[in-house]
Protein backbone atom coordinates (compact mmCIF):
# COMPACT_ATOMS: atom_id res chain seq x y z
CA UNK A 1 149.68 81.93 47.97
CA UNK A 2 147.98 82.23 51.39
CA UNK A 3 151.46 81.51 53.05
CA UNK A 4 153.27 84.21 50.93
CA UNK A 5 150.68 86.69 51.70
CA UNK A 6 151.46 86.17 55.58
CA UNK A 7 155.44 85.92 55.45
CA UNK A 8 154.66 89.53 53.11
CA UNK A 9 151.84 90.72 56.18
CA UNK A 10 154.73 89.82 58.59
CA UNK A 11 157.65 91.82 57.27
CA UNK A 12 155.23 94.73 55.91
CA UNK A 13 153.86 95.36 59.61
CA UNK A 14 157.11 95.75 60.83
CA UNK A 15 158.24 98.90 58.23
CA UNK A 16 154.64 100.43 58.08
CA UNK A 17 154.25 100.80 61.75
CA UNK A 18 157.93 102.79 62.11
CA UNK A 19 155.95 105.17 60.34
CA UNK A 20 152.53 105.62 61.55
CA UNK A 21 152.68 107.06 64.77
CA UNK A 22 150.58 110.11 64.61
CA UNK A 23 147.55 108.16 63.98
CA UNK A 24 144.35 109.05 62.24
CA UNK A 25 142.94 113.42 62.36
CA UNK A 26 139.79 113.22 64.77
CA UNK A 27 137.99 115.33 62.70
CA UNK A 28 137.39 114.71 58.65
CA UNK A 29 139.55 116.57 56.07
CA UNK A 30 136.68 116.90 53.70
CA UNK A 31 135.25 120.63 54.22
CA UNK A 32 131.69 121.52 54.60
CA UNK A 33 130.39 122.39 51.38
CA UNK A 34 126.97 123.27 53.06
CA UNK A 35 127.06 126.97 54.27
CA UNK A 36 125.76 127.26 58.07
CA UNK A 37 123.12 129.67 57.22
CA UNK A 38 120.90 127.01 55.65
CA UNK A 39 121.38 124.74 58.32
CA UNK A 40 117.60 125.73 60.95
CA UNK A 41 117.81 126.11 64.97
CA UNK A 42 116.61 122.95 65.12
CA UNK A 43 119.45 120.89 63.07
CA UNK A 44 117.34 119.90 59.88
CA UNK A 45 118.52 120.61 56.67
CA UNK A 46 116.11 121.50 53.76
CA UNK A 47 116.46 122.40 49.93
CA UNK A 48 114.61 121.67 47.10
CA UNK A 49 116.38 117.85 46.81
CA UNK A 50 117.18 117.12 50.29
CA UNK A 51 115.80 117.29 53.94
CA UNK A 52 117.55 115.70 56.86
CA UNK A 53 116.22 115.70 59.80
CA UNK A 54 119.13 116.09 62.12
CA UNK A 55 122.44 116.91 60.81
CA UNK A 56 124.44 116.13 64.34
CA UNK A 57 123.37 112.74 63.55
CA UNK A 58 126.39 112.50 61.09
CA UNK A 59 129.71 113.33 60.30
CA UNK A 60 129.66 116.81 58.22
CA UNK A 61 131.63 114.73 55.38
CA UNK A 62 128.96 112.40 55.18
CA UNK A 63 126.34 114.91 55.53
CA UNK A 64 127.94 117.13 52.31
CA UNK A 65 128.59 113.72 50.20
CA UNK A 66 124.75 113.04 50.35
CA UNK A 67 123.73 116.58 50.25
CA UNK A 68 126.01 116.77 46.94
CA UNK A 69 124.37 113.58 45.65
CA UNK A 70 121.10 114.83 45.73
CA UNK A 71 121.80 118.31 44.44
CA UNK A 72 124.09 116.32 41.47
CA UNK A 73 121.64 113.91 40.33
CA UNK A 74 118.20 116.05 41.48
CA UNK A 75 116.48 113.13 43.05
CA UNK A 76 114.37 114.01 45.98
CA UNK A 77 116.23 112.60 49.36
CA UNK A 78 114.93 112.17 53.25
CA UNK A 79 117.66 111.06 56.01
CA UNK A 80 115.30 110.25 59.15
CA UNK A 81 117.64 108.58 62.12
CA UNK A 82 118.50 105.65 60.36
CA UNK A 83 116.26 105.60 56.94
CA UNK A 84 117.61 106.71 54.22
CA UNK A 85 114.69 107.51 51.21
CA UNK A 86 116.66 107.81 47.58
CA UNK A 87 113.49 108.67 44.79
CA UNK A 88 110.85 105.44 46.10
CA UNK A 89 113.97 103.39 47.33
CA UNK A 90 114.28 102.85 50.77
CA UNK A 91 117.29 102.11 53.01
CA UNK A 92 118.21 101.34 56.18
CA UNK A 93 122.08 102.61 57.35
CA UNK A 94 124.02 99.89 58.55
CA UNK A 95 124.57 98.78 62.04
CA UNK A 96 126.69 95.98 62.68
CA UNK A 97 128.57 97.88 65.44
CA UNK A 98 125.66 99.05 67.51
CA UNK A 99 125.68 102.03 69.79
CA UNK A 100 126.46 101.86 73.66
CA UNK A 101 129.25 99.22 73.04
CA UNK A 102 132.64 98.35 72.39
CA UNK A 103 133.76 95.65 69.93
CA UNK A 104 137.04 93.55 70.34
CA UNK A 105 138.35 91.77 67.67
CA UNK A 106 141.91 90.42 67.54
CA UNK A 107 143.73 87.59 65.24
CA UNK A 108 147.68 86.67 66.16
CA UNK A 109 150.13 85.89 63.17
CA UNK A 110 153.46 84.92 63.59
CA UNK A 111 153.15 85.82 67.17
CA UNK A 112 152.46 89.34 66.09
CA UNK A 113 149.50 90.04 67.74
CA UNK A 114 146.43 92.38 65.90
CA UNK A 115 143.61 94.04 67.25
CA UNK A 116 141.12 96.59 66.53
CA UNK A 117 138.44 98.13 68.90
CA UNK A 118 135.61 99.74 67.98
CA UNK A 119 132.39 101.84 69.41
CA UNK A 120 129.72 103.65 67.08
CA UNK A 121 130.61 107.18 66.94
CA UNK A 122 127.13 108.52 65.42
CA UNK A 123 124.86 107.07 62.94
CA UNK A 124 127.42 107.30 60.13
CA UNK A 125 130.31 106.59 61.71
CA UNK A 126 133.16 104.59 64.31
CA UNK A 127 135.72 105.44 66.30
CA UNK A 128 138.51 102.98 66.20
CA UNK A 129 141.66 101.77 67.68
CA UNK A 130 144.26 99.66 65.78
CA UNK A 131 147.03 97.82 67.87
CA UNK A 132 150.14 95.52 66.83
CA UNK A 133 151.67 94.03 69.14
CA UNK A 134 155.16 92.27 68.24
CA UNK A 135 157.20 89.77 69.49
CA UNK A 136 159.34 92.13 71.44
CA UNK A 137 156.52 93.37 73.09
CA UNK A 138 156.99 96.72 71.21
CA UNK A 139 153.42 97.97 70.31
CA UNK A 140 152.06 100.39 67.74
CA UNK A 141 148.69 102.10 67.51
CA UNK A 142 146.59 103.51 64.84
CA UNK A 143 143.46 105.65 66.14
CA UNK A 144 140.93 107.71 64.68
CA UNK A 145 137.23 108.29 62.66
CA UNK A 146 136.04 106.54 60.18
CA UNK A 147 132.73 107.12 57.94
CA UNK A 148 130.08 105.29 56.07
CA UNK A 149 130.18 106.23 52.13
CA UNK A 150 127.12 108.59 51.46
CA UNK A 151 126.45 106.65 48.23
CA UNK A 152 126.82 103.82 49.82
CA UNK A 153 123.23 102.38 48.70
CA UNK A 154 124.84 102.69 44.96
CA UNK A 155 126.23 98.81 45.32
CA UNK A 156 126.96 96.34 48.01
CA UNK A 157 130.29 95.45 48.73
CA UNK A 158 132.49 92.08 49.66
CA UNK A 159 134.91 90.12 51.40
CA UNK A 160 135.88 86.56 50.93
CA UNK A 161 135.98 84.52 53.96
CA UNK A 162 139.54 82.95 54.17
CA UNK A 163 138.16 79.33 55.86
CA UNK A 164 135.37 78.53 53.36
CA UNK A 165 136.55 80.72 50.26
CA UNK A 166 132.62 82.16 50.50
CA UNK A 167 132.09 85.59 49.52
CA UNK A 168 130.23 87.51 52.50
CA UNK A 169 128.46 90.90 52.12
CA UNK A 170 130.41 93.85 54.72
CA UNK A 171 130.06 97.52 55.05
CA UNK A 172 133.13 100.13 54.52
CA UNK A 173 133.93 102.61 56.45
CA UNK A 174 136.85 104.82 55.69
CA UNK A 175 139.13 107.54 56.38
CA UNK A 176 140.89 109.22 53.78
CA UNK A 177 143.25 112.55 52.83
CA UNK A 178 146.12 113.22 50.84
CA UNK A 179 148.81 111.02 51.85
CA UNK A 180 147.02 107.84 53.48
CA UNK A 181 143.83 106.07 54.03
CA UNK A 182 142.08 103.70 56.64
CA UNK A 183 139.35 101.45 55.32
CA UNK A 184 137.83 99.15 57.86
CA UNK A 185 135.20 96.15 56.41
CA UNK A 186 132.78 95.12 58.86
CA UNK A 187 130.04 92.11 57.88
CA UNK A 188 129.20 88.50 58.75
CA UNK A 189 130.40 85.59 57.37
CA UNK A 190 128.67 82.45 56.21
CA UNK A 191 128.63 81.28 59.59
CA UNK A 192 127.45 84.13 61.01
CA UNK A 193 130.43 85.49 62.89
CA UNK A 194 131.20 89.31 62.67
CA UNK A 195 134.39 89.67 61.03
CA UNK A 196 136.46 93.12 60.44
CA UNK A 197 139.36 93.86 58.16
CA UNK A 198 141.90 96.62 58.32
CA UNK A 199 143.15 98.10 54.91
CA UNK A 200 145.89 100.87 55.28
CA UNK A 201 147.65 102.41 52.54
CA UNK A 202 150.94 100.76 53.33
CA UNK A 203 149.18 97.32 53.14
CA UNK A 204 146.00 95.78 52.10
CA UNK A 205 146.24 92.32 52.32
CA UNK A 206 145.99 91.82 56.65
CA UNK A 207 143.62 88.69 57.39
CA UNK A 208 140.14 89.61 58.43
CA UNK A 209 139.95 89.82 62.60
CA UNK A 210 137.93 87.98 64.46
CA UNK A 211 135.45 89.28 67.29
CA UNK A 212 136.20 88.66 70.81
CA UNK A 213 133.86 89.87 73.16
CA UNK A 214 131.19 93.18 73.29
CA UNK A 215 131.22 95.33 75.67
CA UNK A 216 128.83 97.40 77.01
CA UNK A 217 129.72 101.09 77.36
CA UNK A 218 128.75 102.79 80.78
């Protein structure tokens, strides 16, 4: 099964990437629900469910998810930075890609050649940069934003780790509108190496990618 799924990765990539070539929208298509005038000078956001502390913290889609949330099921909310208060409940947003640097990961099939590089954007989401490279030396890219699910705290996700068949907790960020969608899983395996998968529209089953190197941004 695991050598199907390549041969299938292998001849996919090569049709997909014909057609991606404008890449992901740097901005989110999902429009601000939250009118301006109840946003304060000093970038907090109050109403009777919901106070964040600073809104330019975020991505306005993730912002108006967890503003809806709150409103939708009237339980009282706090975003602070990085702590997320649902009710009593308590969470911290995740950071596997921390800020000030740039993660390379890569993983070669075929002698097609993947990688994906990515920096933390703001607390809720990444900027990223998809590359295949093929055998001709041809190259596509795939660039763009994507964001943390504002219910995210609702249930943790997985991926299964391909080497020990282990099921690994990761985080999903995504980009989505009417005619495609970018989901990248970020988490660490058993063995405790960070491990990212791209899942496009066109194909979901690409091999997790492997991290290279960090670096620091200057």
């Amino acid at each position: 099964m695991k050598k199907h799924l390549k041969i299938k990765s292998t001849i996919l990539l090569s049709i997909i990437f014909a057609v991606l070539t404008s890449g992901c929208d740097k901005t989110n298509t999902i429009p601000n629900q939250t009118p301006q005038s109840q946003r304060s000078k000093t970038n907090e956001y109050r109403s009777n469910y919901i106070y964040i502390k600073d809104v330019t913290n975020y991505e306005e889609s993730f912002v108006d998810g967890l503003i809806n949330y709150s409103i939708g099921q009237k339980v009282p909310t706090q975003l602070l930075e990085d702590l997320l208060i649902v009710g009593k409940e308590k969470y911290l947003l995740p950071s596997e890609i921390e800020a000030g640097k740039q993660y390379f990961f890569s993983r070669e099939e075929k002698g097609i050649l993947l990688e994906l590089v990515l920096r933390r954007l703001n607390l809720s989401s990444l900027e990223f940069q998809f590359i295949i490279t093929f055998t001709d030396g041809n190259s596509e890219k795939k660039s763009g934003i994507v964001t943390l699910n504002p219910t995210f705290f609702l249930g943790a996700e997985s991926d299964e780790d391909e080497e020990t068949g282990s099921e690994y907790f990761v985080t999903v960020y995504r980009h989505e509108d009417k005619d495609k969608y970018t989901y990248i899983k970020i988490g660490e395996n058993e063995n405790n190496k960070l491990q990212a998968r791209v899942q496009l529209k066109e194909i979901n089953d690409l091999h997790p990618l492997e991290l290279d190197k960090i670096e620091v941004l200057k």
